[in-house]
Protein backbone atom coordinates (compact mmCIF):
# COMPACT_ATOMS: atom_id res chain seq x y z
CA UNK A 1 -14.14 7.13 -18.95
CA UNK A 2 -11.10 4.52 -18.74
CA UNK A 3 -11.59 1.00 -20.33
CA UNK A 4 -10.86 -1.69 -18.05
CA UNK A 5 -7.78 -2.28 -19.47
CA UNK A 6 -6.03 1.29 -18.83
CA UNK A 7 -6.90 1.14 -16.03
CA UNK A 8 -4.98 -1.98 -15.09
CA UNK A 9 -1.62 -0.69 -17.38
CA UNK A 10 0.65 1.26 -15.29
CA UNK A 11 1.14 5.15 -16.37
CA UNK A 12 4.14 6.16 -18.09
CA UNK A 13 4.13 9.83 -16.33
CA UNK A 14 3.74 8.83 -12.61
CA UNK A 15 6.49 9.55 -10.41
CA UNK A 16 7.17 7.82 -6.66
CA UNK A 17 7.36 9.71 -3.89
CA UNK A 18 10.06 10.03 -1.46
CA UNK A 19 7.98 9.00 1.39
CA UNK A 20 6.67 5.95 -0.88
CA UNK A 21 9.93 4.93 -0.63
CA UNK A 22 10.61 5.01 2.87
CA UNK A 23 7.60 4.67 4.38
CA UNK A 24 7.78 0.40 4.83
CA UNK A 25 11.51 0.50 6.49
CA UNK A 26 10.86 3.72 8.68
CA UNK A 27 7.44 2.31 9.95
CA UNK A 28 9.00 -1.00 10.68
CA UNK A 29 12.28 0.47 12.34
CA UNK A 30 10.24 2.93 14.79
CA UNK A 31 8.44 0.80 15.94
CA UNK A 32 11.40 -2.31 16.97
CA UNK A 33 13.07 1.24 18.61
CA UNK A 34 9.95 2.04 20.45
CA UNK A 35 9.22 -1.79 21.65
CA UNK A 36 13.36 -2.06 22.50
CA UNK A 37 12.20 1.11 25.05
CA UNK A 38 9.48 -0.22 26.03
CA UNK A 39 10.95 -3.61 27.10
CA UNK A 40 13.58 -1.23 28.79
CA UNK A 41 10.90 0.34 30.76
CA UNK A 42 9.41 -2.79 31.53
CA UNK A 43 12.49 -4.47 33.32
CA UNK A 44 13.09 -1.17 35.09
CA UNK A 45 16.41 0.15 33.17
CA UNK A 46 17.07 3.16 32.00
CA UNK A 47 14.86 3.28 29.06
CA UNK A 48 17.99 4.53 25.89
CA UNK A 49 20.34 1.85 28.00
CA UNK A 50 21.90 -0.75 25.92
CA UNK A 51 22.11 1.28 22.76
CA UNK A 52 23.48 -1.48 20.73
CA UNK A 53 20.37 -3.51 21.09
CA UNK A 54 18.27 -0.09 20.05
CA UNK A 55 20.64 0.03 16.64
CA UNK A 56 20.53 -3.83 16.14
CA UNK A 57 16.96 -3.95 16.45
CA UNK A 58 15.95 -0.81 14.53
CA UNK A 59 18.81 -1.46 11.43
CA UNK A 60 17.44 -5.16 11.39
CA UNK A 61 13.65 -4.20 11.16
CA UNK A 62 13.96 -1.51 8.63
CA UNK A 63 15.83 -3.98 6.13
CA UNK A 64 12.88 -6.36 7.19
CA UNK A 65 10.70 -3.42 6.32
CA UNK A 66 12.19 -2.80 2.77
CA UNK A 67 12.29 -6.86 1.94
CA UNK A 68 8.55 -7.36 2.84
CA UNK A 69 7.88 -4.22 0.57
CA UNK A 70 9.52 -5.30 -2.14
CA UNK A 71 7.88 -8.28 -1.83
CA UNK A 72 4.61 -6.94 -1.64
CA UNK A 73 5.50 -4.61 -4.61
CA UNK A 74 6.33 -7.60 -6.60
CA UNK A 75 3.49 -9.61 -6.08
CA UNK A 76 1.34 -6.57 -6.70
CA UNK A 77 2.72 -6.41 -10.06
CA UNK A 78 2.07 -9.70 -11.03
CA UNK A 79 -0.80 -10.02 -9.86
CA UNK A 80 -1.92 -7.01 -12.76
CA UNK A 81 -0.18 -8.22 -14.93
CA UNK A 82 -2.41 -11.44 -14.32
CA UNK A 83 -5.29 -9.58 -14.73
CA UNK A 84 -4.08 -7.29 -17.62
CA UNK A 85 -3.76 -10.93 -19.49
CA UNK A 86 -6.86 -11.87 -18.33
CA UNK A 87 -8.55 -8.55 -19.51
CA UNK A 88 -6.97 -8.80 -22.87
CA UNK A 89 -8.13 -11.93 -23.94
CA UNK A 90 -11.53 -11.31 -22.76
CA UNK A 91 -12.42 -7.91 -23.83
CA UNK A 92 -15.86 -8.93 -24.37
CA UNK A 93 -16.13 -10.03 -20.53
CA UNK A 94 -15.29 -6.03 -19.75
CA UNK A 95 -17.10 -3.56 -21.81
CA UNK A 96 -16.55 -0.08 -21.70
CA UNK A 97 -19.04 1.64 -18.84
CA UNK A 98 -21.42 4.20 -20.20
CA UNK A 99 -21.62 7.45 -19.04
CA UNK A 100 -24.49 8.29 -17.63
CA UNK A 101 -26.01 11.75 -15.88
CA UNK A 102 -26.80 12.34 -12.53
CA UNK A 103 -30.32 12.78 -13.30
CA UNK A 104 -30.77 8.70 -14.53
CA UNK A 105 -28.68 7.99 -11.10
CA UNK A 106 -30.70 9.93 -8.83
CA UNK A 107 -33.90 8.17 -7.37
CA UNK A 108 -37.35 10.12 -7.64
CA UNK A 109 -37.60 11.60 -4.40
CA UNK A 110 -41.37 11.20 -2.27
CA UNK A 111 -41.36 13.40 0.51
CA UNK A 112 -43.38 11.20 3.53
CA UNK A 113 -45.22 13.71 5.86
């Protein structure tokens, strides 16, 4: 079993996907396209008309999309490194679990008839 503390340091082997990288700004930029339509379809135009405003709209919320992820990826790495620090000076605080077998885990069973 992991200790606490490799748990919280990152692996040296693990490899981001494609679609981890893309996922924030393509979320975020289908859906300002689909709510440009749908505003389109709610004033009664053609819903594709003004393509500018479709472009504007989805270019502007996928760069959105990739800030607030980078954000978020930031803060996520401080915050373990915070707790990496934390975990390091007090080891004692975090012992190693024990392993244990699924027979201590399991409940005696009494059958009610």
């Amino acid at each position: 079993m992991a200790t606490p503390l490799e748990l919280l340091t990152p692996r040296e082997d693990r490899v981001d996907t494609y679609l981890s990288k893309i996922w924030a700004p393509a979320l975020c930029g289908s859906v300002a396209f689909l709510t440009v339509c749908f505003v389109n379809f709610g004033t009664k135009r053609p819903v594709f008309s003004g393509i500018q405003k479709h472009i504007l709209w989805t270019s502007g919320a996928a760069f959105a999309g990739k800030v607030i992820d980078g954000y978020r990826n930031d803060y996520l790495a401080d915050r373990d490194a915070v707790l990496r620090h934390y975990v390091e000076l007090h080891p004692e605080d975090f012992p190693a679990p024990e392993r244990k077998k699924y027979s201590e885990l399991f409940l005696p069973w009494i059958p009610v008839r």
